[in-house]
Protein backbone atom coordinates (compact mmCIF):
# COMPACT_ATOMS: atom_id res chain seq x y z
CA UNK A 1 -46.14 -153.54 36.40
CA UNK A 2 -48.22 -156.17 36.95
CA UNK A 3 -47.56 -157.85 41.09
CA UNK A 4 -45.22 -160.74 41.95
CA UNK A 5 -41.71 -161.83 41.49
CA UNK A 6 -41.98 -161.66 37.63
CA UNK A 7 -43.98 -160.02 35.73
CA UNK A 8 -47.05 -161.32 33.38
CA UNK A 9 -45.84 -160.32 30.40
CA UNK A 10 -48.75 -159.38 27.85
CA UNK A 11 -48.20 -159.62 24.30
CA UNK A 12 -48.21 -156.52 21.92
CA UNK A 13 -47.44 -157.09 18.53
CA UNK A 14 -47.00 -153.24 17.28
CA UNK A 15 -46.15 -149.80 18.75
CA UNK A 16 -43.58 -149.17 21.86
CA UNK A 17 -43.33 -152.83 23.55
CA UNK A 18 -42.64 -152.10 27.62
CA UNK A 19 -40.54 -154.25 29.47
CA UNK A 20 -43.39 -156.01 31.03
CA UNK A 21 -44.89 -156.80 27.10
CA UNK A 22 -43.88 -159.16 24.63
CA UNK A 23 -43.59 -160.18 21.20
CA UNK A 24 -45.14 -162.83 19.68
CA UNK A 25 -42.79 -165.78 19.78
CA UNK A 26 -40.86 -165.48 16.44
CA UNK A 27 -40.26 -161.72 16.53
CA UNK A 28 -39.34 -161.97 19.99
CA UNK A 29 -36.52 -164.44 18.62
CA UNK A 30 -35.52 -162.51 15.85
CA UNK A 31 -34.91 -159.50 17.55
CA UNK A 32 -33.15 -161.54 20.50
CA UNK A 33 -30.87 -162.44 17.83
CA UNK A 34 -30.59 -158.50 16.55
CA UNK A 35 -29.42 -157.78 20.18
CA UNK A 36 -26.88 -160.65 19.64
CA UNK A 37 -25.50 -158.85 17.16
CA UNK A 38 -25.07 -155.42 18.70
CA UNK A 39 -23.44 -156.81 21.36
CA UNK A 40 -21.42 -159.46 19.63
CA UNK A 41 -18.46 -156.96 18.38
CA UNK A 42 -17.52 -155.81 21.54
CA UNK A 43 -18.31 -158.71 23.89
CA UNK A 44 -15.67 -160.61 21.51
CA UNK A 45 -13.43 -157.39 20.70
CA UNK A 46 -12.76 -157.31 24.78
CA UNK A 47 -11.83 -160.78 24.89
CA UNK A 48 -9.44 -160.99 22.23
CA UNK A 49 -7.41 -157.63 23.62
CA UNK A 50 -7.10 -159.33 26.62
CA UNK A 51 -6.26 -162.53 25.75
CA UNK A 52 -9.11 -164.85 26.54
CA UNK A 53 -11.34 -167.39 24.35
CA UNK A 54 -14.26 -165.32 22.89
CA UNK A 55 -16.09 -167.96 22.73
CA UNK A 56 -16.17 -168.71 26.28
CA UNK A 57 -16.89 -164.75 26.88
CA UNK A 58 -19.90 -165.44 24.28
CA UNK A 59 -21.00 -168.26 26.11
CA UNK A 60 -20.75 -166.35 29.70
CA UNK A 61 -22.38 -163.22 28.50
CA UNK A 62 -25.60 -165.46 27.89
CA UNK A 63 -25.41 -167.25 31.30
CA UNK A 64 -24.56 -164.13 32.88
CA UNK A 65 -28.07 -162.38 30.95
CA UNK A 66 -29.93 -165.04 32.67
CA UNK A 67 -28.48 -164.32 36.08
CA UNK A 68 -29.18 -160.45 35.96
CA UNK A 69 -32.85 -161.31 34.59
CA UNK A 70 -33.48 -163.84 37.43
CA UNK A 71 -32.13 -161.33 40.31
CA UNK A 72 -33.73 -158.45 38.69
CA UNK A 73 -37.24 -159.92 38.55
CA UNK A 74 -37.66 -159.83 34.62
CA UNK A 75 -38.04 -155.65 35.42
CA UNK A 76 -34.58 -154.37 33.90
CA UNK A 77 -34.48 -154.89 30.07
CA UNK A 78 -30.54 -155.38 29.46
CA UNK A 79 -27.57 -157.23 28.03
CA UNK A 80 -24.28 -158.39 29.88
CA UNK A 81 -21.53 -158.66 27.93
CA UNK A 82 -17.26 -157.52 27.98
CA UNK A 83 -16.92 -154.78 30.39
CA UNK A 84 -13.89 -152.72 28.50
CA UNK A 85 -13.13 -151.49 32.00
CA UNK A 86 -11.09 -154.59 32.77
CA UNK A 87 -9.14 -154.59 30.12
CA UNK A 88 -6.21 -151.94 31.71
CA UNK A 89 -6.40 -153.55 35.17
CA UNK A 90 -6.64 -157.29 33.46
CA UNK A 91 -3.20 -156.64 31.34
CA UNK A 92 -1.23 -154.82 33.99
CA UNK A 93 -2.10 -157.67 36.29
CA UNK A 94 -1.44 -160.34 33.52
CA UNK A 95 2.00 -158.36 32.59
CA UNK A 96 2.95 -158.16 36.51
CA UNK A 97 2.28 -162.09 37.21
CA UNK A 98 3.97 -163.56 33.66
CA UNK A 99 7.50 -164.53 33.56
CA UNK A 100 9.90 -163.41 30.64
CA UNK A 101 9.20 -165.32 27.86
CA UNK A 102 6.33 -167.55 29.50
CA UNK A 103 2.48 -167.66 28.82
CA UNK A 104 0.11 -165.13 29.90
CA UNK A 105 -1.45 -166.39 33.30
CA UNK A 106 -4.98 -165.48 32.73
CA UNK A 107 -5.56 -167.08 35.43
CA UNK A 108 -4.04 -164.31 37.66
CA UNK A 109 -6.69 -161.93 36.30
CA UNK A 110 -9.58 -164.13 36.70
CA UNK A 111 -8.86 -164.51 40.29
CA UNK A 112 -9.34 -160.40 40.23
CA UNK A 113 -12.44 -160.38 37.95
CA UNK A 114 -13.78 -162.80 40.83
CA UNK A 115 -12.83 -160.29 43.59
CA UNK A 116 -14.00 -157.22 41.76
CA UNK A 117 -17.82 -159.05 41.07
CA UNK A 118 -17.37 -159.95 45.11
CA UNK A 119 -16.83 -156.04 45.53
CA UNK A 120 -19.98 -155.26 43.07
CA UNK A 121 -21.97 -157.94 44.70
CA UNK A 122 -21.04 -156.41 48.48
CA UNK A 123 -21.93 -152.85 46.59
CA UNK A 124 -25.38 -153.80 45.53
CA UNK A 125 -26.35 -156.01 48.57
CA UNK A 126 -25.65 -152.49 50.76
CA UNK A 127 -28.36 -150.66 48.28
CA UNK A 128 -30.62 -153.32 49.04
CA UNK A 129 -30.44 -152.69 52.62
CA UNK A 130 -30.14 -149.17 53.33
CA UNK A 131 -31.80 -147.83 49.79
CA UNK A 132 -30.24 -146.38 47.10
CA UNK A 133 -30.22 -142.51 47.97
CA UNK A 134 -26.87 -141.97 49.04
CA UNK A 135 -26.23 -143.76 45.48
CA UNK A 136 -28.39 -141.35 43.92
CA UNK A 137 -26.88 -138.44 46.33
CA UNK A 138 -23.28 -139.45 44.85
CA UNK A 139 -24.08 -139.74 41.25
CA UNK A 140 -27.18 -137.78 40.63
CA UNK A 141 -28.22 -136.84 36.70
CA UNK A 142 -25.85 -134.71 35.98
CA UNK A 143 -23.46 -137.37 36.73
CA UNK A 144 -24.64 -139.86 35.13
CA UNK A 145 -25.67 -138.49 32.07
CA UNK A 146 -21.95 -137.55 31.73
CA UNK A 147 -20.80 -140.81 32.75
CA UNK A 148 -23.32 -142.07 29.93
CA UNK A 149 -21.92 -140.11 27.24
CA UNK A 150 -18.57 -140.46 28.22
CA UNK A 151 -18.78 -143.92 27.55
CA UNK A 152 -20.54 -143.44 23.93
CA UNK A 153 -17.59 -141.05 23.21
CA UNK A 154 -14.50 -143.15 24.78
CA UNK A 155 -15.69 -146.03 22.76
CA UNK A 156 -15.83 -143.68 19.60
CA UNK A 157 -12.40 -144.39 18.54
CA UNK A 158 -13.09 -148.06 18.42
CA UNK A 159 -15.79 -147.82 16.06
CA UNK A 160 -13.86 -145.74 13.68
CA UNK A 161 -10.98 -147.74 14.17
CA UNK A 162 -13.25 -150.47 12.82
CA UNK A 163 -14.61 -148.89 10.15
CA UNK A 164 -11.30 -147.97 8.43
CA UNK A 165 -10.71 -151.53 8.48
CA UNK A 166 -7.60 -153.39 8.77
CA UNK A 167 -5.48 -156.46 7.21
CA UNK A 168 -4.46 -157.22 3.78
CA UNK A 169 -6.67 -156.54 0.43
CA UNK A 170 -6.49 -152.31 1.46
CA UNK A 171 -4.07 -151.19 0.31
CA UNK A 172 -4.56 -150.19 -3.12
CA UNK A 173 -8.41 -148.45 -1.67
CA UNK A 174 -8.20 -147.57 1.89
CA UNK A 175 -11.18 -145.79 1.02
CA UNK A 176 -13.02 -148.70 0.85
CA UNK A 177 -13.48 -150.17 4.38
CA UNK A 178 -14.88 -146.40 5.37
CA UNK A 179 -17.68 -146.64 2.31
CA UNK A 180 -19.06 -150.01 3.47
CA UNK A 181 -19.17 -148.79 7.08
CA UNK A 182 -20.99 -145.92 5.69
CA UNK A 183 -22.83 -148.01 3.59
CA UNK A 184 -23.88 -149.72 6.66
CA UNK A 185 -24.44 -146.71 8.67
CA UNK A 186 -27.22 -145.74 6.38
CA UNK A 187 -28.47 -148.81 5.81
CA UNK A 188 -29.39 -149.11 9.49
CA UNK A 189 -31.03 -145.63 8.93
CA UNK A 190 -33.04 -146.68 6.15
CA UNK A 191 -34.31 -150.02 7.67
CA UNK A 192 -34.82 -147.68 11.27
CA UNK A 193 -37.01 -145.04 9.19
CA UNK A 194 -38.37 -146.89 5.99
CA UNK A 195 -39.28 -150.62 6.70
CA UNK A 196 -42.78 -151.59 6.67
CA UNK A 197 -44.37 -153.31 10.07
CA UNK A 198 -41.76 -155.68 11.79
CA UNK A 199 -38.67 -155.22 9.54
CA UNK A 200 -38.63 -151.42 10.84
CA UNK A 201 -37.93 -152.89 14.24
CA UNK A 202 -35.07 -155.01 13.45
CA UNK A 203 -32.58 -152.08 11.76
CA UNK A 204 -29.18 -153.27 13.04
CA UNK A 205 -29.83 -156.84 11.97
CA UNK A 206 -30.89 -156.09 8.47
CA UNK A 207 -28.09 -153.01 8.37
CA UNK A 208 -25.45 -155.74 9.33
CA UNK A 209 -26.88 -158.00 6.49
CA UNK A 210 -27.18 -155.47 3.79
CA UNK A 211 -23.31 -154.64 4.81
CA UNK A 212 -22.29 -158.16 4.61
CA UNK A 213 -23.44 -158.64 1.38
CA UNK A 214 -22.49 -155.91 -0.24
CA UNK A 215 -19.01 -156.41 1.17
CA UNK A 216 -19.48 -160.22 -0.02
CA UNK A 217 -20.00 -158.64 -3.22
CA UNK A 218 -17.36 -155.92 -3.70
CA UNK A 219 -14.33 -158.00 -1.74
CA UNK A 220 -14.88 -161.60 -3.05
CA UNK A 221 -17.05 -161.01 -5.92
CA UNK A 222 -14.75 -158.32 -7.58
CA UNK A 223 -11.47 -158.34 -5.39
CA UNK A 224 -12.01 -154.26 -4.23
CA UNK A 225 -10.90 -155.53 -0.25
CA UNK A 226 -10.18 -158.33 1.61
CA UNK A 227 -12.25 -161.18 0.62
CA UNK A 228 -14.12 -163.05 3.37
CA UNK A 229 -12.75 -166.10 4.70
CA UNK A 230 -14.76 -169.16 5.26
CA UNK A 231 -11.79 -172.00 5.89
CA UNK A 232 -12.43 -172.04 9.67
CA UNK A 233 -16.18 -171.86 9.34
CA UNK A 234 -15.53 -175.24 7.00
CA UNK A 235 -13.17 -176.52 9.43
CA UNK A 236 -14.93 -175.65 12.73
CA UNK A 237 -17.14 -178.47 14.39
CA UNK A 238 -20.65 -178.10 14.92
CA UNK A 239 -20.51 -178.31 18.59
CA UNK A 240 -17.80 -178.09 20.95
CA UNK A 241 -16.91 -176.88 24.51
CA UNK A 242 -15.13 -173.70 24.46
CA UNK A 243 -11.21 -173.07 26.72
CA UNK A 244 -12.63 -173.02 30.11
CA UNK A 245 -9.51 -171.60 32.08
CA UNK A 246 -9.49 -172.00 36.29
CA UNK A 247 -9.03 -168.94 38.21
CA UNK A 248 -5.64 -168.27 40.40
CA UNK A 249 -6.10 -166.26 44.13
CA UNK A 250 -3.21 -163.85 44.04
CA UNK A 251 -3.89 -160.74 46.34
CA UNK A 252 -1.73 -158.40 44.27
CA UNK A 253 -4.03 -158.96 40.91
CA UNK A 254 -7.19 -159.06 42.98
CA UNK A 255 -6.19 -155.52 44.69
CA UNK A 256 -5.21 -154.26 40.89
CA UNK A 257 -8.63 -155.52 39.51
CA UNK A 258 -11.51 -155.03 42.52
CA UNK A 259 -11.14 -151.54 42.27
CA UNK A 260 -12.95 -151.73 38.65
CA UNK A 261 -16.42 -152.63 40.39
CA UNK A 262 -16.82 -148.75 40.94
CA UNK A 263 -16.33 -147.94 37.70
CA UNK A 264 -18.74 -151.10 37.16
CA UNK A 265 -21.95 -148.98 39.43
CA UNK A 266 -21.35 -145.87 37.95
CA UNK A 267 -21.67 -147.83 34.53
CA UNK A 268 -24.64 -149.75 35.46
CA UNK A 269 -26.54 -146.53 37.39
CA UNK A 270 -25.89 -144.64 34.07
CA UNK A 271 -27.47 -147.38 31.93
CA UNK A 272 -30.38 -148.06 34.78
CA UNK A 273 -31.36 -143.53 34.04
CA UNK A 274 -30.72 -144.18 30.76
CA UNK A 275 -33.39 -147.17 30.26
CA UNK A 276 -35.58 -145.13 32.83
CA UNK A 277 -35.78 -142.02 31.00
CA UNK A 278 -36.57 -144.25 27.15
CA UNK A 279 -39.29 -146.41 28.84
CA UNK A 280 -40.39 -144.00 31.22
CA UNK A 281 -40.72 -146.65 33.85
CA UNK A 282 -39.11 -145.79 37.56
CA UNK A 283 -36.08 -148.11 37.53
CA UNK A 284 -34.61 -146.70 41.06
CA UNK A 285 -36.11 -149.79 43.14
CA UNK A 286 -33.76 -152.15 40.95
CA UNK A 287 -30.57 -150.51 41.35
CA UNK A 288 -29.64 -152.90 44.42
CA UNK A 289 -30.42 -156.06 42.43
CA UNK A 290 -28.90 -154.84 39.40
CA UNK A 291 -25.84 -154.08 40.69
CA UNK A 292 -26.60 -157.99 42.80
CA UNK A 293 -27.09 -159.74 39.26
CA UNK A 294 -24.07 -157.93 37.66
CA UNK A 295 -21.86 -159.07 40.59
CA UNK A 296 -22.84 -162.85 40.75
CA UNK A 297 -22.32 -162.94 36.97
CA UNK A 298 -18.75 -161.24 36.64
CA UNK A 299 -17.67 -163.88 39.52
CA UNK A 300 -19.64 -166.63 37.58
CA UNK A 301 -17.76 -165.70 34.26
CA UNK A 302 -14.32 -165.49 35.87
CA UNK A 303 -14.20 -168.77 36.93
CA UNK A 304 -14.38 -170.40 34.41
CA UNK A 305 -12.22 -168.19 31.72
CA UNK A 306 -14.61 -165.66 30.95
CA UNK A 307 -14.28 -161.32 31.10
CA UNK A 308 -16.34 -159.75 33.82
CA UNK A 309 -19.45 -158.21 32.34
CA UNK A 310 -21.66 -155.38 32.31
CA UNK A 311 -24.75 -154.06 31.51
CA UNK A 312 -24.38 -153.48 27.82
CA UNK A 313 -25.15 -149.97 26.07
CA UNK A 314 -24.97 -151.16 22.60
CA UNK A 315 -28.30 -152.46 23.43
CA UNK A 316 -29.44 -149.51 25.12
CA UNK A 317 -28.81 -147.88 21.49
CA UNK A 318 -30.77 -151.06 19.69
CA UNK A 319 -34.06 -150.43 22.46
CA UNK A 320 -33.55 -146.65 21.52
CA UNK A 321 -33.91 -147.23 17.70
CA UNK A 322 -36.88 -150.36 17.70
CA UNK A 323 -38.80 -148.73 20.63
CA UNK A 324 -38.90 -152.45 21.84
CA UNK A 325 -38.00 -152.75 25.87
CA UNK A 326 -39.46 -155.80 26.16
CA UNK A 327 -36.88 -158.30 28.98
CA UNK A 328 -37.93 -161.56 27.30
CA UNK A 329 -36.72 -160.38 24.31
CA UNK A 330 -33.11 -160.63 26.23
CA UNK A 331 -34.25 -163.99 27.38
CA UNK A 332 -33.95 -165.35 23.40
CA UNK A 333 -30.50 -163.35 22.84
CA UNK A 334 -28.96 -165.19 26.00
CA UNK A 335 -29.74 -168.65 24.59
CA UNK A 336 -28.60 -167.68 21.38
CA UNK A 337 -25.44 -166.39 22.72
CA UNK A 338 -25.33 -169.26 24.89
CA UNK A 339 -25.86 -172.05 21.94
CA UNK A 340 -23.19 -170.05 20.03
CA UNK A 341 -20.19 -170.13 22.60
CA UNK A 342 -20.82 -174.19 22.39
CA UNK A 343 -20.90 -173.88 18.54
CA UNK A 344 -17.34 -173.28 17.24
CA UNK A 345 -18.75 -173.66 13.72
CA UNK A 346 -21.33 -170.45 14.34
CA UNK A 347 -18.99 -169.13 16.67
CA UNK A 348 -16.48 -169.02 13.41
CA UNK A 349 -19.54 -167.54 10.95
CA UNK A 350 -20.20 -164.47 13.42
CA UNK A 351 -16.58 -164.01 13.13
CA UNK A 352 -16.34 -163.78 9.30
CA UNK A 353 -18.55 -160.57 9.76
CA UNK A 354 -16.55 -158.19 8.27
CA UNK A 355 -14.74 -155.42 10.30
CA UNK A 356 -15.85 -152.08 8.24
CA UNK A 357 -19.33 -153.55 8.89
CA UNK A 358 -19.26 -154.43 12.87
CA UNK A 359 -17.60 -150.21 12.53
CA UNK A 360 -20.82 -149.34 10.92
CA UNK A 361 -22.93 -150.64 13.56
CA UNK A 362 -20.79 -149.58 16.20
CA UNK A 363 -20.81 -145.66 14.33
CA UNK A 364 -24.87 -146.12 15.63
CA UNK A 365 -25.07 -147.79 18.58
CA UNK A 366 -22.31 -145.74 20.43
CA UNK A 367 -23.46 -142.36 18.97
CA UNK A 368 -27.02 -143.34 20.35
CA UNK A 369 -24.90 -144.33 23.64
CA UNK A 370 -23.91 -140.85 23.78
CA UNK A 371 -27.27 -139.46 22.68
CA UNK A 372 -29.23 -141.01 25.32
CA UNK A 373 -27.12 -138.45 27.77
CA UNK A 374 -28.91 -135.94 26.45
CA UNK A 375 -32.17 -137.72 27.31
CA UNK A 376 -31.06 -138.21 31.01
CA UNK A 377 -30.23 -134.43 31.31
CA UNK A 378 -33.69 -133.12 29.41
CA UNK A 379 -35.80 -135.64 31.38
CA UNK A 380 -34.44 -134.56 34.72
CA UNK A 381 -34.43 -131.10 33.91
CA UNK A 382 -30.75 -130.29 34.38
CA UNK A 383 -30.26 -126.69 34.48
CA UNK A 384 -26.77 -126.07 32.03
CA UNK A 385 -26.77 -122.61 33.44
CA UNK A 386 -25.82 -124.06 36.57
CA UNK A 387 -21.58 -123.73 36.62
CA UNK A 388 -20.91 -126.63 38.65
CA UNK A 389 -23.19 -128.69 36.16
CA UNK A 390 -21.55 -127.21 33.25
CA UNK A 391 -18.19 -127.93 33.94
CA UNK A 392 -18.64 -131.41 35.48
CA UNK A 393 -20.28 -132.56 32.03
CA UNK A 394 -17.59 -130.64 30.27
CA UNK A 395 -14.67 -132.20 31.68
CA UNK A 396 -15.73 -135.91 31.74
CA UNK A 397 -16.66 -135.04 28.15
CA UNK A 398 -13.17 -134.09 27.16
CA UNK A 399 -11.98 -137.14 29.26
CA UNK A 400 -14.03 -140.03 27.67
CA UNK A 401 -13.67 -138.36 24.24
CA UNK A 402 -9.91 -138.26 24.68
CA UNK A 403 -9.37 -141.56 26.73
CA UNK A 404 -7.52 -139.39 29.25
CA UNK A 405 -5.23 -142.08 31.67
CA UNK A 406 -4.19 -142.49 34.73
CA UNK A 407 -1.78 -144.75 36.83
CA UNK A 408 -2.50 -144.55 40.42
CA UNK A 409 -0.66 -147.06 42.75
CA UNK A 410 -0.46 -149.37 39.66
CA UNK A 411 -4.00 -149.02 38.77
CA UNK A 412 -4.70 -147.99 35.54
CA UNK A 413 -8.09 -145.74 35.67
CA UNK A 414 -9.49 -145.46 30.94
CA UNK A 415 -11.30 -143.18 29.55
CA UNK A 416 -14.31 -144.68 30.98
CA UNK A 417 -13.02 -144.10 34.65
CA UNK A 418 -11.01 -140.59 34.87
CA UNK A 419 -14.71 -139.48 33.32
CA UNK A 420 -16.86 -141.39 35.76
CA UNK A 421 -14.40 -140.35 39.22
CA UNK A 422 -13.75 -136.78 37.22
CA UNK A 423 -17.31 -136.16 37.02
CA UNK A 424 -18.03 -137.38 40.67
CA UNK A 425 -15.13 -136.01 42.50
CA UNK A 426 -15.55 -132.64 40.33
CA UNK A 427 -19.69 -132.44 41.14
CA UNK A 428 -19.20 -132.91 45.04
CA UNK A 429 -16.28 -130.57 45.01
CA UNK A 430 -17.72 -127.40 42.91
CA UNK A 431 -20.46 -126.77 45.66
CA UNK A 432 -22.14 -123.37 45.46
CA UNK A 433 -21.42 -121.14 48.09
CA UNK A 434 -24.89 -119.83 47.92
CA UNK A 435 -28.37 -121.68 47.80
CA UNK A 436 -29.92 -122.71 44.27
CA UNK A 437 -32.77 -120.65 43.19
């Protein structure tokens, strides 16, 4: 890459784009606004489980883009969005500090989302200092390509979960929702390997349109579903600030939440490999300031109402489809995102995507979440042979893929966690008694 804070982007118009190219101007928009997309279903799903205004999670997840491009130098091409690790510690901590019959006090858990983005912050400013070896050391490939696909596979349910649909208008068909997810699935597919020049780059955008429609079609047009909605996109203003919520200091819910900023580096060192090994490009020296940027944003977004965040693999599996790495490119989806959490009105369109469709693209983008392990473990030449590696990748397998929980001390460790401290704890424990070949 080229020398200096940022890089000088150069512009590339076909082939693999780098993170260090660009698009011209309009493509680099439109497929900004494809990466809005991927990320939109779960940066809103995490929200809404947890009680907060999606809107002002859309709105932070664009600020909080920004942030991680600034402290990473323009080098690290990804997305922050909803990190669904909060969402135990966040409603255990909500539960424990709401009184019978009252309102949630979100602002109990923002108050830990602040402390746990302190925690990342501290995390990443240590890597800075000292290096990121003993990071490395901890969580080497094998590790993280576990941790990687345990997170494609714990989020598996979800996207079938949304593409069996839900709400009135199924009953009669509950076939239905499935075949427009499907529909969608190989729509993306087709657009991925078919398209001529640009459109082949933009395959979860033009997937997500060819599912709307068709849905459109089948639902309103001939009553086979749920029809689509559009009273609150005809009722929603133009422009509009979004809930912003203050945070409340209560050491209890920050003790409950911090903890989640582990989970948090083991997330973001996955995603860092498994950017490294589809662009080829030596990530390693940004681990510090990634973990930095994704810190300052999670506090940034808590206080003000908004989920902490995380690097986002539904974009990793978008970058693994169009070939495009390119970091402006995330530039144009964070003022998007941005311009729609002060938009109610395009807030409320986005929302009248239909949920058999957001399953669809979720059926991609998580299996190529998953897929990418594979990548991780092939690029670094893990040897499977190995015991120790074998069962380490085996259990946290079994653990993301079954959403194995935990209580310890009141804190609630997912899917996503039991796999990424299973895989570490079970790694540094199964030590050979004699020397590798």
């Amino acid at each position: 890459m080229a020398d200096g804070y940022f890089p000088k982007w150069t512009e590339k118009s076909g082939g693999i784009v780098m993170p260090d190219e660009r698009l011209p101007l309009g493509q680099t928009v439109v497929v900004g606004l494809q990466h809005v997309v991927a990320m939109f279903g779960a940066t809103v799903l995490a929200p809404i489980l947890m009680g907060f205004d999606p809107n002002v999670a859309i709105l932070f997840s664009g600020i909080a883009t920004l942030i991680f491009f600034v402290v990473t130098g323009g080098r690290v091409p990804s997305y922050l969005g909803s990190s669904f690790a909060f969402i135990g510690p966040v409603l255990a901590a909500i539960a424990a500090g709401t009184a019978a019959g009252g309102a949630p006090n979100i602002g109990l858990a923002l108050g830990g989302i602040i402390a746990a983005g302190a925690f990342y912050t501290v995390i990443g400013l240590v890597v800075m200092a000292i290096g990121h070896g003993w990071v490395e050391k901890v969580m080497p490939p094998v590790v993280t390509g576990a941790i990687v696909a345990a997170i494609g596979l714990v989020l598996a349910p979800i996207a079938i979960g949304m593409a069996s649909g839900t709400g009135p208008g199924n009953a009669e068909g509950a076939a239905f929702p499935r075949w427009i997810a499907l529909f969608t699935v190989v729509a993306v597919g087709a657009f991925a390997v078919y398209a001529p020049g640009l459109w082949r780059r933009l395959p979860i955008l033009l997937g997500a349109i060819a599912g709307y429609v068709l849905y459109l079609v089948l639902a309103n047009g001939m009553g086979l579903g749920a029809p689509i909605d559009f009273a609150k996109v005809a009722a929603a203003p133009l422009f509009g600030l979004p809930n912003f919520t203050a945070p409340v200091f209560d050491a209890r819910a920050m003790v409950l939440i911090a903890p989640v900023a582990i989970i948090l580096v083991a997330e973001n060192l996955g995603h860092l490999k498994g950017i490294a090994a589809m662009t080829g490009r030596n990530l390693d020296p940004y681990i510090g300031r990634a973990f930095v940027g994704d810190g300052i944003a999670t506090m940034l977004s808590g206080s003000a109402g908004g989920t902490g965040v995380t690097t986002y693999a539904e974009n990793m599996g978008v970058m693994a489809v169009t070939r495009i790495y390119s970091t402006l490119m995330f530039v144009a989806a964070a003022l998007i995102a941005i311009l729609l959490g002060f938009s109610p009105k395009f807030g409320a369109l986005i929302l009248t995507i239909p949920v058999p469709v957001l399953g669809g693209l979720a059926i991609v983008v998580f299996g190529l979440i998953a897929a990418t392990a594979g990548r991780i473990w092939v690029e670094n030449k893990v040897d499977f042979s190995n015991p120790r590696n074998l069962i380490t990748v085996a259990v946290a397998l079994v653990l993301g893929a079954g959403n194995f929980k935990l209580t310890i001390a009141g804190f609630t460790l997912d899917g996503i966690g039991t796999a990424t401290f299973g895989a570490i704890i079970l790694y540094h424990l199964l030590r050979d008694p004699q020397p590798e070949a």
